[in-house]
N, C-alpha and C. Protein backbone atom coordinates (compact mmCIF):
# COMPACT_ATOMS: atom_id res chain seq x y z
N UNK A 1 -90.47 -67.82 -46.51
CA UNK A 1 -89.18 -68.43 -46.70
C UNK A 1 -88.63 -68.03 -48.07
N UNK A 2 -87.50 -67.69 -47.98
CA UNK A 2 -86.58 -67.20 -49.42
C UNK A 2 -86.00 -68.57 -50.20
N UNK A 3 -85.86 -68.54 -51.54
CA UNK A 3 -85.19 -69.80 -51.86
C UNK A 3 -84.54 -69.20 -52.79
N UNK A 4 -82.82 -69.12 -52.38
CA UNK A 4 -82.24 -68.45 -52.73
C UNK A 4 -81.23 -69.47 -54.05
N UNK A 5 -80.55 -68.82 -54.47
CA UNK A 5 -79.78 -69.36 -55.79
C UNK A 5 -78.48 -70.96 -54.68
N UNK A 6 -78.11 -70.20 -54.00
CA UNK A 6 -77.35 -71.45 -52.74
C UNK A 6 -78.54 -72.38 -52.26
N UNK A 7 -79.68 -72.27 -52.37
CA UNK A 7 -80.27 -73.44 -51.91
C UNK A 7 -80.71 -74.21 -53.20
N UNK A 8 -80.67 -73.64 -54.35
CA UNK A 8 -81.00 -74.41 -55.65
C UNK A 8 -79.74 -75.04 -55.75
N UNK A 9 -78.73 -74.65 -56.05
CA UNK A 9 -77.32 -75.51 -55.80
C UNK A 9 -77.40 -76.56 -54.55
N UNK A 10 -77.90 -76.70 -53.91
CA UNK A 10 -77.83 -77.82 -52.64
C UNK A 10 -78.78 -78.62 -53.10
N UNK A 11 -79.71 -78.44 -53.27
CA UNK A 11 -80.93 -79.14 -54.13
C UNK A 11 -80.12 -79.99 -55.19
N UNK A 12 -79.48 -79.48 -56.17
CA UNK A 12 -78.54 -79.99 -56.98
C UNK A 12 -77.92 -80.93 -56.73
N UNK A 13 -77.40 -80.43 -55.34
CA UNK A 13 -76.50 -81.39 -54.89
C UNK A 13 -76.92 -82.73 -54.47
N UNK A 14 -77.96 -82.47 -53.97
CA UNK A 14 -78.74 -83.89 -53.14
C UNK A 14 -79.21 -84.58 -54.09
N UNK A 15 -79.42 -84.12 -55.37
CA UNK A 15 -80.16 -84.93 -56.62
C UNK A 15 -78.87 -85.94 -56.88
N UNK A 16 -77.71 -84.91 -57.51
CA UNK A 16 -76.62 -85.80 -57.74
C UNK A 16 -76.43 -86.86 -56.95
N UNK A 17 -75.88 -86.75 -55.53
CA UNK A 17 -75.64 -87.52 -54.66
C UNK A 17 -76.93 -88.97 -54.57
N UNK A 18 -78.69 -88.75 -54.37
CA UNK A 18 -78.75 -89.41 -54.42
C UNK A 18 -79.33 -90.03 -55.69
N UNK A 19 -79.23 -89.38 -56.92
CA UNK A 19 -78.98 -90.27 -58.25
C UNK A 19 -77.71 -90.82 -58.79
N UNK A 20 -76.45 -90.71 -57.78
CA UNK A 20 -75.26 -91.58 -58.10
C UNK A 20 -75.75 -93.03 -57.23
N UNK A 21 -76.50 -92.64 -56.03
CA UNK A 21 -76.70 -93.52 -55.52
C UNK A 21 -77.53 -94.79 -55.70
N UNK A 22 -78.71 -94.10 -56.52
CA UNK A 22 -79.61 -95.04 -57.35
C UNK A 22 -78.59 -95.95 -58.29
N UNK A 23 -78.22 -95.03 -59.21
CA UNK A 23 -77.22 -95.51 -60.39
C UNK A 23 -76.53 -96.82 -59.85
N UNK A 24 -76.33 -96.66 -58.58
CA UNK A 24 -75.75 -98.26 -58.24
C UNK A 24 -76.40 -98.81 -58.17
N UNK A 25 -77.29 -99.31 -57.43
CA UNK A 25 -79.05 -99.41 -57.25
C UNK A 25 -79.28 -100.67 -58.33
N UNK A 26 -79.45 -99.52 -59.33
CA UNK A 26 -79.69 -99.63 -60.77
C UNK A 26 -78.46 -100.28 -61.92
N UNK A 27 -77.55 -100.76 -61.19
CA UNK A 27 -76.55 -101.23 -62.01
C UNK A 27 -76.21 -100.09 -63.02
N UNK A 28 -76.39 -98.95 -63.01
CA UNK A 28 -75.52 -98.10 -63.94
C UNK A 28 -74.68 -97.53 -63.83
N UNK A 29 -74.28 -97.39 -62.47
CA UNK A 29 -73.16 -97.04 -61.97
C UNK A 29 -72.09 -98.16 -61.72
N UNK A 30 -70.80 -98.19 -61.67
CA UNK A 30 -69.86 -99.00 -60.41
C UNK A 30 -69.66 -98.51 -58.78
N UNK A 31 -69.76 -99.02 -58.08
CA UNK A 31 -69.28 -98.09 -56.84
C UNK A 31 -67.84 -97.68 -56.46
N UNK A 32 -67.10 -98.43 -57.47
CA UNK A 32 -66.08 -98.12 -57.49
C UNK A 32 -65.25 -97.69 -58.47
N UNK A 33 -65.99 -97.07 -59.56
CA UNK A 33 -65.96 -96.35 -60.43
C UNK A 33 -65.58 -94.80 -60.23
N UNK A 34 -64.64 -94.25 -61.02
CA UNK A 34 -64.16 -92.99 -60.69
C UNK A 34 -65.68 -91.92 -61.21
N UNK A 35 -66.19 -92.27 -61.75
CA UNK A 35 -67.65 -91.47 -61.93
C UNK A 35 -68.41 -91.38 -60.97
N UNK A 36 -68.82 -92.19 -60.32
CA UNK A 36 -69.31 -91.91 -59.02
C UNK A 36 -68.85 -91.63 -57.61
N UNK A 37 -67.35 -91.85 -57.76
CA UNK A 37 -66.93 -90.78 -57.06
C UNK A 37 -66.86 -89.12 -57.00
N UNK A 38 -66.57 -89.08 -58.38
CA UNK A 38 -66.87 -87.21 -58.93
C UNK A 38 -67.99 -86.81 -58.73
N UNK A 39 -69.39 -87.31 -58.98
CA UNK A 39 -70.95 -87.03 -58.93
C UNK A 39 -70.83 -86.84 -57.40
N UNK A 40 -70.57 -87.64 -56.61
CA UNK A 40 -70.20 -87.62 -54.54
C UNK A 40 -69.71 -86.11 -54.25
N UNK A 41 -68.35 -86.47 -54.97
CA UNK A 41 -68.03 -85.04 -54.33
C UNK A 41 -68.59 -83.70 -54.97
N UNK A 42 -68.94 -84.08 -56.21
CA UNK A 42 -69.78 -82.64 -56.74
C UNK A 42 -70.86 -82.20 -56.07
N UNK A 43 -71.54 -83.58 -55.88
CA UNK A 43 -72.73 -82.87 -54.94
C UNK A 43 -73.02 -82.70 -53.40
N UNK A 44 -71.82 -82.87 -53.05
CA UNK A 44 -71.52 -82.79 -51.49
C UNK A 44 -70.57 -80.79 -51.48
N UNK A 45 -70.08 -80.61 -52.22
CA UNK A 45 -69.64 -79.55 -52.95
C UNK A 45 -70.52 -78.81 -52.80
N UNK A 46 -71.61 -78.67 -53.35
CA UNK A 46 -73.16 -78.14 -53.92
C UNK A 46 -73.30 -78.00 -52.35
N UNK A 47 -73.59 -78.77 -52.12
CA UNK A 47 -74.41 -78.82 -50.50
C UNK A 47 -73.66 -77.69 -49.65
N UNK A 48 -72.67 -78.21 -49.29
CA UNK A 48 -71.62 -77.02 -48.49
C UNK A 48 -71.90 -76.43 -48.80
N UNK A 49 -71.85 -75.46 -50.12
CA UNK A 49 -71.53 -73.87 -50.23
C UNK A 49 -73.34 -73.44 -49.77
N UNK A 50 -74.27 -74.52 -50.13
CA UNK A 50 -75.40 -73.97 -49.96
C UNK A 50 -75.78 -73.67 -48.31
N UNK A 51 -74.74 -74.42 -47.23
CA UNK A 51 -74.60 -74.67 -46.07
C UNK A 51 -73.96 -73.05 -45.33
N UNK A 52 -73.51 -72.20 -46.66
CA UNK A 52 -71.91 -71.06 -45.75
C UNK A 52 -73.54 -70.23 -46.09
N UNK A 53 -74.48 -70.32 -46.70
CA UNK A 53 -75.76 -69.47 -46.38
C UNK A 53 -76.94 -70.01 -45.60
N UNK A 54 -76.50 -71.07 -44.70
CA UNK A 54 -77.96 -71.34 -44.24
C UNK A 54 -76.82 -72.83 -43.18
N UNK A 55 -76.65 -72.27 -42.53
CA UNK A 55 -75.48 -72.95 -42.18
C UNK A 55 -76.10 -74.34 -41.16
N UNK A 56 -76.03 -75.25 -40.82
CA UNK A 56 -76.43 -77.00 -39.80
C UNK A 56 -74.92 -77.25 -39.80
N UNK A 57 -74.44 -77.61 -38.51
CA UNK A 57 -73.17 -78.22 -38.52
C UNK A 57 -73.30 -79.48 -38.40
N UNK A 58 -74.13 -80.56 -38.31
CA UNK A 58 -74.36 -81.33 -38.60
C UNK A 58 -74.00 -82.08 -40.33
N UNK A 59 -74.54 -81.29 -40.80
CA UNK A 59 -74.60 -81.29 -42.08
C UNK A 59 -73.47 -80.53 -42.72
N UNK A 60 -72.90 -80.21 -42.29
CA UNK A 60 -71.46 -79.40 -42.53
C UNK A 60 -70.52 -80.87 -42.39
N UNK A 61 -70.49 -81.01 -40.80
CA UNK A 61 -69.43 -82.42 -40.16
C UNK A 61 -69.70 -83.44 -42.15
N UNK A 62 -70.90 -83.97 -42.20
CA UNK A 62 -70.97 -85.10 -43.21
C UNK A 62 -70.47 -84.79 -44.37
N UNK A 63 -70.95 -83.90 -44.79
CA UNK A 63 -70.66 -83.30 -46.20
C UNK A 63 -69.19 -83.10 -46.30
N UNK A 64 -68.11 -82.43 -45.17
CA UNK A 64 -66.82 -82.70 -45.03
C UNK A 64 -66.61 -84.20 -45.48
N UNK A 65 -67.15 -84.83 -44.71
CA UNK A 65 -66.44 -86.41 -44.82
C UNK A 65 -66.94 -87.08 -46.21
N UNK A 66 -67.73 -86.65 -46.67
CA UNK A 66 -68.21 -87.32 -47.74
C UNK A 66 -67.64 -86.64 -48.95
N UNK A 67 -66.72 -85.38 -48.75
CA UNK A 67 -66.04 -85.17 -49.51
C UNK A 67 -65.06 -85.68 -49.71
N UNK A 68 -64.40 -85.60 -48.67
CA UNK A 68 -62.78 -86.90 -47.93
C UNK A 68 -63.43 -87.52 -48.65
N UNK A 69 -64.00 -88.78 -48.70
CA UNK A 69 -64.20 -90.22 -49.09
C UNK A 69 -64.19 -90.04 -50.35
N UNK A 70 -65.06 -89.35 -50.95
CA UNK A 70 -65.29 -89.18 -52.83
C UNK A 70 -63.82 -88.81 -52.93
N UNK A 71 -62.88 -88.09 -52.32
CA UNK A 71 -61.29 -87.72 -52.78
C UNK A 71 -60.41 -88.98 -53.31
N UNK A 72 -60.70 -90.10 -51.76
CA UNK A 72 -60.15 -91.32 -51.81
C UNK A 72 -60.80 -91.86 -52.80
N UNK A 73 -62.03 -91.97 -53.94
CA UNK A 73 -61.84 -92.66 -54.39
C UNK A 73 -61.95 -92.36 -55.52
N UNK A 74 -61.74 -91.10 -55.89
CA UNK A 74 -61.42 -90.11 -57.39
C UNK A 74 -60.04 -90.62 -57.38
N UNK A 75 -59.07 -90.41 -56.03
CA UNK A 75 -57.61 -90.79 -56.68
C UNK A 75 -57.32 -92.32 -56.80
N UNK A 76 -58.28 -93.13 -56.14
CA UNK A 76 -58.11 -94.49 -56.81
C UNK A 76 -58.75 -94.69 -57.73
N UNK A 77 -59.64 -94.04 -58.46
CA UNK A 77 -60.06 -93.71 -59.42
C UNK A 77 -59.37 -93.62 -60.76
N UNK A 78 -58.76 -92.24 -61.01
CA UNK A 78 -57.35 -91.87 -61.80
C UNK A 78 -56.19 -92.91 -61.81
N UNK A 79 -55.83 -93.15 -60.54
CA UNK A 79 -54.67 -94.31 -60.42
C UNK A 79 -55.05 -95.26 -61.44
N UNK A 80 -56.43 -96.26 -61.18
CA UNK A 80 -56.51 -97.23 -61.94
C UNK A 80 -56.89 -96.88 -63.96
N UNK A 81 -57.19 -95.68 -63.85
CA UNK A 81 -57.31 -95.32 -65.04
C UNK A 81 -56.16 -95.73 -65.72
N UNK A 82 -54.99 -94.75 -65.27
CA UNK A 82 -53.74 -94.72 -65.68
C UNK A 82 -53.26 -96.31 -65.71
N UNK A 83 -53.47 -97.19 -65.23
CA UNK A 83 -52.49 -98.80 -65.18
C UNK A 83 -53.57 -98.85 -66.14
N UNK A 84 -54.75 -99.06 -66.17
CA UNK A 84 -55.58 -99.62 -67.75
C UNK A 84 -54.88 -98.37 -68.73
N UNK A 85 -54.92 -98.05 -68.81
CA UNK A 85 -53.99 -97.10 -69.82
C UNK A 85 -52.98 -97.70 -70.72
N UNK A 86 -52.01 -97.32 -69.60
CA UNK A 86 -50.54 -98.64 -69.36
C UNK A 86 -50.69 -99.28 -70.13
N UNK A 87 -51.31 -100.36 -69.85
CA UNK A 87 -51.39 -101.35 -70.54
C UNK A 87 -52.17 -101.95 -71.62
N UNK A 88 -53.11 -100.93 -72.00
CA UNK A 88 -53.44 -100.97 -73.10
C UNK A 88 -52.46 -100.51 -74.17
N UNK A 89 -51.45 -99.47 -73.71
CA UNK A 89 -50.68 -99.01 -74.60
C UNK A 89 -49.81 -100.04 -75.60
């Protein structure tokens, strides 16, 4: 078996994903924190591309959606940044 530079990036990815996931776990994260939305989609990111060399559509279908979802909540993410912003100003 080869273990190519795309499967060290997916590896990557699955760490991120499930050490954002601990991080909640663990109270160090928010779940609704724009940080753990970015860590989601970074390492769902990771995964895919490691997927266009070693391809599961299975695992293609999720990693799509779990990108969607980390999107929705990077931009509610930013949104609420910006009103604490606001109003700190």
């Amino acid at each position: 078996m080869e273990y190519g530079w795309y499967d060290l990036l997916g590896n990557i990815g699955v760490i991120a994903i499930i050490g954002s996931y601990l991080g909640i776990q663990l109270d160090w994260l928010d779940a609704r924190g724009l940080l753990y939305s970015v860590i989601n989609a970074i390492g769902a990111v990771f995964i895919l591309v490691s997927l266009l060399y070693s391809f599961n559509l299975s695992s293609f279908i999720i990693e799509v959606f779990w990108i969607a979802i980390s999107l929705i909540g990077i931009v509610r993410g930013i949104a609420q940044w910006r009103i604490n912003r606001a109003e700190s100003a």
